[in-house]
C-alpha atoms as a PDB file:
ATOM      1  CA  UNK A   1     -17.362 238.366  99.598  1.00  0.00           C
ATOM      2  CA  UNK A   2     -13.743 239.258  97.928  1.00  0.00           C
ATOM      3  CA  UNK A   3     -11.636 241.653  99.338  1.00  0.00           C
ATOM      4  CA  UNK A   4     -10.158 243.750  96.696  1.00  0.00           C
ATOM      5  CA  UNK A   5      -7.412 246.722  96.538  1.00  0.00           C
ATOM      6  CA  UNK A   6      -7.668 249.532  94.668  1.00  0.00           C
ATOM      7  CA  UNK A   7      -4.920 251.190  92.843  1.00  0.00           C
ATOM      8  CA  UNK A   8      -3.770 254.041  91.070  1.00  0.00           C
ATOM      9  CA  UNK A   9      -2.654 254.922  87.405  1.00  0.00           C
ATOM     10  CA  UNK A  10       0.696 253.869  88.819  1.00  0.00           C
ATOM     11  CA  UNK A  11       0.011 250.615  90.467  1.00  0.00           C
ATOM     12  CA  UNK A  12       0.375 252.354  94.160  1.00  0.00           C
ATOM     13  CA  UNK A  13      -2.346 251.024  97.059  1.00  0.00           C
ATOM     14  CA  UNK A  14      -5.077 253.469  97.221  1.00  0.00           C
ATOM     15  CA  UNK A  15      -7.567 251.688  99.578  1.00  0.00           C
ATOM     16  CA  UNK A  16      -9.150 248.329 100.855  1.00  0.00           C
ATOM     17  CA  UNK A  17     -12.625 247.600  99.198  1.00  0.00           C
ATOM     18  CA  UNK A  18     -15.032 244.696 100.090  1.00  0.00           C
ATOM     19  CA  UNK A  19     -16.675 243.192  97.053  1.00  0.00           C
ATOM     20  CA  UNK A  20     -20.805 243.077  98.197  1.00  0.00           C
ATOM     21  CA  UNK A  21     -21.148 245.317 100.335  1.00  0.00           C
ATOM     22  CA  UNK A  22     -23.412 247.527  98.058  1.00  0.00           C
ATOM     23  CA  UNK A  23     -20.638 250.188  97.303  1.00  0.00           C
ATOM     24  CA  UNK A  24     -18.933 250.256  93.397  1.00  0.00           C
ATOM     25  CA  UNK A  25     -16.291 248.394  92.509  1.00  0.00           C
ATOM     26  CA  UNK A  26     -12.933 250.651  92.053  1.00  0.00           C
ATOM     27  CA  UNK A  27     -11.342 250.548  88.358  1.00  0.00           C
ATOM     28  CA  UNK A  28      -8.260 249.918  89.197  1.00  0.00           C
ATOM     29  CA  UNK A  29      -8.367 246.922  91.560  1.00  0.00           C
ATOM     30  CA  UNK A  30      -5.711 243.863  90.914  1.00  0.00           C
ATOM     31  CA  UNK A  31      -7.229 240.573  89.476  1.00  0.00           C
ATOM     32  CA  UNK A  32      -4.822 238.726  91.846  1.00  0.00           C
ATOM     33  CA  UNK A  33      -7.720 238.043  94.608  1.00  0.00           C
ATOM     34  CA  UNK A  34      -6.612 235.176  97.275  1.00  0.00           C
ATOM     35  CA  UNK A  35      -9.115 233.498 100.152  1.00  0.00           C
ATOM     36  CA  UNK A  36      -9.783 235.320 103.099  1.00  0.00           C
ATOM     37  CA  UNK A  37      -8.729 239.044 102.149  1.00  0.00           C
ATOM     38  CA  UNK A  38      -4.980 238.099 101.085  1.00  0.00           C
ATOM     39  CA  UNK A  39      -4.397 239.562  97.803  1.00  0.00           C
ATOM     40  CA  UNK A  40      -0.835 238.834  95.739  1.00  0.00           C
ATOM     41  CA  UNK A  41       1.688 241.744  96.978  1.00  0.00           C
ATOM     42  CA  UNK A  42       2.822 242.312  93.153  1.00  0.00           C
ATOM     43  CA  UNK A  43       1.831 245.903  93.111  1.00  0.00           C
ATOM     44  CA  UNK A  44       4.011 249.349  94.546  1.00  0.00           C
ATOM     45  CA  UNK A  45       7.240 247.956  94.532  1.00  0.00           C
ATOM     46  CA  UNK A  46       6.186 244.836  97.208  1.00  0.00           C
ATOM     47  CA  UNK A  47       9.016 242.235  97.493  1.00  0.00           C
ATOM     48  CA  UNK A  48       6.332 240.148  98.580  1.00  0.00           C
ATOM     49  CA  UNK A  49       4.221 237.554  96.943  1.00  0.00           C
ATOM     50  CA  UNK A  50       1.557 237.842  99.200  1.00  0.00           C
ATOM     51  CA  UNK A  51       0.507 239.641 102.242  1.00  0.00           C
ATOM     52  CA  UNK A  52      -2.423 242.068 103.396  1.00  0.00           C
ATOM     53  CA  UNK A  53      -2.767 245.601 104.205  1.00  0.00           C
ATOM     54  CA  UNK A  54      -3.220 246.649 107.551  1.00  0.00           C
ATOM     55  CA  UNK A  55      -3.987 250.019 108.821  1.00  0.00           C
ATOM     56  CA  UNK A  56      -2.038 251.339 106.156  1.00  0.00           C
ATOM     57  CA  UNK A  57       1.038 249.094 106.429  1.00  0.00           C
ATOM     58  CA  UNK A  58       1.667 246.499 103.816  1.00  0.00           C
ATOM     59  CA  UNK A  59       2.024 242.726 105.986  1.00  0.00           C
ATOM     60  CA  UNK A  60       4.301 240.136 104.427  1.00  0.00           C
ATOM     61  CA  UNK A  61       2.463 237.049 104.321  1.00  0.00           C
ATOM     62  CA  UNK A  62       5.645 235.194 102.932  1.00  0.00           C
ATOM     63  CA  UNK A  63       8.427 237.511 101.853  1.00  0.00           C
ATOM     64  CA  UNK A  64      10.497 236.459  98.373  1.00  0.00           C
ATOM     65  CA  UNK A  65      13.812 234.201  98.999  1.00  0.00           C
ATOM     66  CA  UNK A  66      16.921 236.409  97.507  1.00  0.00           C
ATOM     67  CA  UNK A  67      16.927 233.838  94.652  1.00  0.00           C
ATOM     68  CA  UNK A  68      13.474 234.559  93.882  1.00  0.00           C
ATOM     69  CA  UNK A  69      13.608 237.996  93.857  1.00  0.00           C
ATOM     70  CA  UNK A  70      16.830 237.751  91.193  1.00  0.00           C
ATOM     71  CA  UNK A  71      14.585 235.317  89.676  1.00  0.00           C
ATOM     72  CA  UNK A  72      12.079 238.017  89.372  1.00  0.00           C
ATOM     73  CA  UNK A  73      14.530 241.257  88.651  1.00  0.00           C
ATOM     74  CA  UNK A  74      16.131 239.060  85.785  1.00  0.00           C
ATOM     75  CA  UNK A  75      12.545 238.544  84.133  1.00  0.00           C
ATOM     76  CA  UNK A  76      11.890 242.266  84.532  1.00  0.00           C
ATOM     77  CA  UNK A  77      14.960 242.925  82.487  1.00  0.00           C
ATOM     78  CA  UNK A  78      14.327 240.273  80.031  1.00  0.00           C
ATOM     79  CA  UNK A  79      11.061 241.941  79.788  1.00  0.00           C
ATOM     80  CA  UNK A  80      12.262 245.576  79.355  1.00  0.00           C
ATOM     81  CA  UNK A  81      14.678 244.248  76.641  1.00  0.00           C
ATOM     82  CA  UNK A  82      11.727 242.651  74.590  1.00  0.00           C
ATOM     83  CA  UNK A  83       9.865 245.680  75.070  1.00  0.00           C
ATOM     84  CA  UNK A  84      12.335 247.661  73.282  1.00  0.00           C
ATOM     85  CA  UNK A  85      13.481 244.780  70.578  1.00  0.00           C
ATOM     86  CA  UNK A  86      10.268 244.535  69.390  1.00  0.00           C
ATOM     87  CA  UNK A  87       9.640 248.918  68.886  1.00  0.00           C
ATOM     88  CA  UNK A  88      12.564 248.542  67.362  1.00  0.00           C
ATOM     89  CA  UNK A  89      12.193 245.657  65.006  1.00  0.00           C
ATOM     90  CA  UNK A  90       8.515 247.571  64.045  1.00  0.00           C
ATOM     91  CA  UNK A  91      10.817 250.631  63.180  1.00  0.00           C
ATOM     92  CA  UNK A  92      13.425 248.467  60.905  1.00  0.00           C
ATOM     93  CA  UNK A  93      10.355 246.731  59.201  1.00  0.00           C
ATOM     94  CA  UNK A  94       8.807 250.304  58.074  1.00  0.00           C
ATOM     95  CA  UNK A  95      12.308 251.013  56.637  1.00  0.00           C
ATOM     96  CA  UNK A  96      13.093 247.835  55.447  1.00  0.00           C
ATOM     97  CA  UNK A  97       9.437 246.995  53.104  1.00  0.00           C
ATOM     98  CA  UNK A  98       9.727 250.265  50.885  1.00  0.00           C
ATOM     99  CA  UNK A  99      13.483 249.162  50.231  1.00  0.00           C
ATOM    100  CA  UNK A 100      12.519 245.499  49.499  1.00  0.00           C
ATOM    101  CA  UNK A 101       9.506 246.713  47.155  1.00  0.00           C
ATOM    102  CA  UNK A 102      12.009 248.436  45.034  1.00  0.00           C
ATOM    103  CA  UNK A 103      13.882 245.367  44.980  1.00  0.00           C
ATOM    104  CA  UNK A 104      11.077 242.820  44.279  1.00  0.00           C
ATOM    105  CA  UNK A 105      10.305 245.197  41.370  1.00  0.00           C
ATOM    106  CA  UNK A 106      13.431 245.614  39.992  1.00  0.00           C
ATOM    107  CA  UNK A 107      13.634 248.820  40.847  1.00  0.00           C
ATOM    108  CA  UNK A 108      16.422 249.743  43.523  1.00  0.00           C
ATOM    109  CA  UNK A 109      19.128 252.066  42.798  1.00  0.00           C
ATOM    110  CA  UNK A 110      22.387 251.387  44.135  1.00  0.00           C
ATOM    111  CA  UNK A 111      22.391 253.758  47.482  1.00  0.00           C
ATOM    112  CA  UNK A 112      18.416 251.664  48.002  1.00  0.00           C
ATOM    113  CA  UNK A 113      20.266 248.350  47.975  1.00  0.00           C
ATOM    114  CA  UNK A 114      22.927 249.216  50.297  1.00  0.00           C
ATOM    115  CA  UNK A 115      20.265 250.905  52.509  1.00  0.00           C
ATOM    116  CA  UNK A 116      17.964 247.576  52.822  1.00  0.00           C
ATOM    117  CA  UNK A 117      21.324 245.237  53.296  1.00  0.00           C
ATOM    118  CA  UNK A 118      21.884 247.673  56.393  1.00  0.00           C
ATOM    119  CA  UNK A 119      18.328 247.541  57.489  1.00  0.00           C
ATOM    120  CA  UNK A 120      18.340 243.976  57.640  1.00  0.00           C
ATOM    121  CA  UNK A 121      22.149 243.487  59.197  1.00  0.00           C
ATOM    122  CA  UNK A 122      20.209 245.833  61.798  1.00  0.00           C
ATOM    123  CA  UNK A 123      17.525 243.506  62.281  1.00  0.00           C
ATOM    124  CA  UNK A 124      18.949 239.864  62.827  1.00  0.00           C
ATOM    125  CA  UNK A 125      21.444 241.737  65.023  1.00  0.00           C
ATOM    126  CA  UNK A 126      18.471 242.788  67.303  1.00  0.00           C
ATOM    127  CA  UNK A 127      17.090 239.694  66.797  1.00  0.00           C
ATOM    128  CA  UNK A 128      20.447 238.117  68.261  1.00  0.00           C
ATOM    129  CA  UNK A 129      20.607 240.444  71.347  1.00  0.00           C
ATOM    130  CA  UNK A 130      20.075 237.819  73.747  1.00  0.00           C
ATOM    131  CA  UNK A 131      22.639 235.574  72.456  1.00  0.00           C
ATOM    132  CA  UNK A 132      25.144 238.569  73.965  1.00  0.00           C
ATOM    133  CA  UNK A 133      27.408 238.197  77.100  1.00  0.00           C
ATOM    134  CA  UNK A 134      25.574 239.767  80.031  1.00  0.00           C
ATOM    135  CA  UNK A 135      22.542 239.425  78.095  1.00  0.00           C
ATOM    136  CA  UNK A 136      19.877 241.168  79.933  1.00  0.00           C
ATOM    137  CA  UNK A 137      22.031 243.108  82.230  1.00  0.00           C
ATOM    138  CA  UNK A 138      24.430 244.691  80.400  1.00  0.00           C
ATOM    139  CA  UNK A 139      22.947 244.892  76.363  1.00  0.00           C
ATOM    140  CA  UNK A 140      25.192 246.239  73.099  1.00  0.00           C
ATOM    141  CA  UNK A 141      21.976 247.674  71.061  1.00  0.00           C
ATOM    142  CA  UNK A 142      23.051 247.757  67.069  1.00  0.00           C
ATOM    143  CA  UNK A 143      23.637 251.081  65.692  1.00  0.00           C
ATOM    144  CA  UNK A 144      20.481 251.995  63.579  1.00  0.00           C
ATOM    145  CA  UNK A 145      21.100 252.710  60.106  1.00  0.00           C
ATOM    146  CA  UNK A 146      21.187 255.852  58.222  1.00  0.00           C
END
């Protein structure tokens, strides 16, 4: 038998479940399963990497050093950052191909040209973002074009 957690649309502790016991498994129950019923604590804001509920009070099993947990707040940044880079770099490259096509063809007036060099400054700057000074914490996102 596995003892399982479920969770909500947010990622907050609902309940305990026990896998076999004949009831249905929960939907939103974390893959992170460890022996005995400890479970990985990376769910409702734990600080924790592993620990157990009991009676309704989350149990550190082995609580996160302060370098680990900048460890893990720095890769949550890093994270958010790419998140956004990449929307963004979708939205620059449904600009950007209409422009180039007019190029390719021959095509482009003058205020087109200018448009797609400004597109594409746009897009190696994002592209650069993490080369930045206080790159994730503190992040100078490009102007988007016109």
């Amino acid at each position: 038998m596995k003892r399982i957690v479920e969770l909500d649309q947010s990622g907050r502790f609902v309940s305990d479940f026990i896998e076999g016991i004949g009831l249905p498994t929960p939907n939103n129950w974390t893959a992170d399963i460890c022996p005995d019923g400890f479970f990985a604590g990376r769910y409702a804001g734990s600080r924790s990497i592993s620990g157990e509920w009991v009676k309704g009070i989350w149990v550190d099993d082995k609580a996160l050093s302060d370098q680990e947990l900048a460890d893990l707040e720095y890769a949550q940044l890093v994270n958010e950052a790419m998140s956004k880079v990449d929307r963004l770099l979708q939205q620059a490259a449904l600009r950007i191909a209409p422009l180039q096509d007019a190029v390719d063809i021959d095509e482009e007036t003058e205020e087109e040209a200018v448009q797609l060099k400004a597109w594409k400054k746009y897009r190696v700057s994002l592209s650069r973002l993490s080369e930045q000074q206080g790159y994730p914490q503190a992040i100078e996102w490009p102007v988007t074009p016109t």
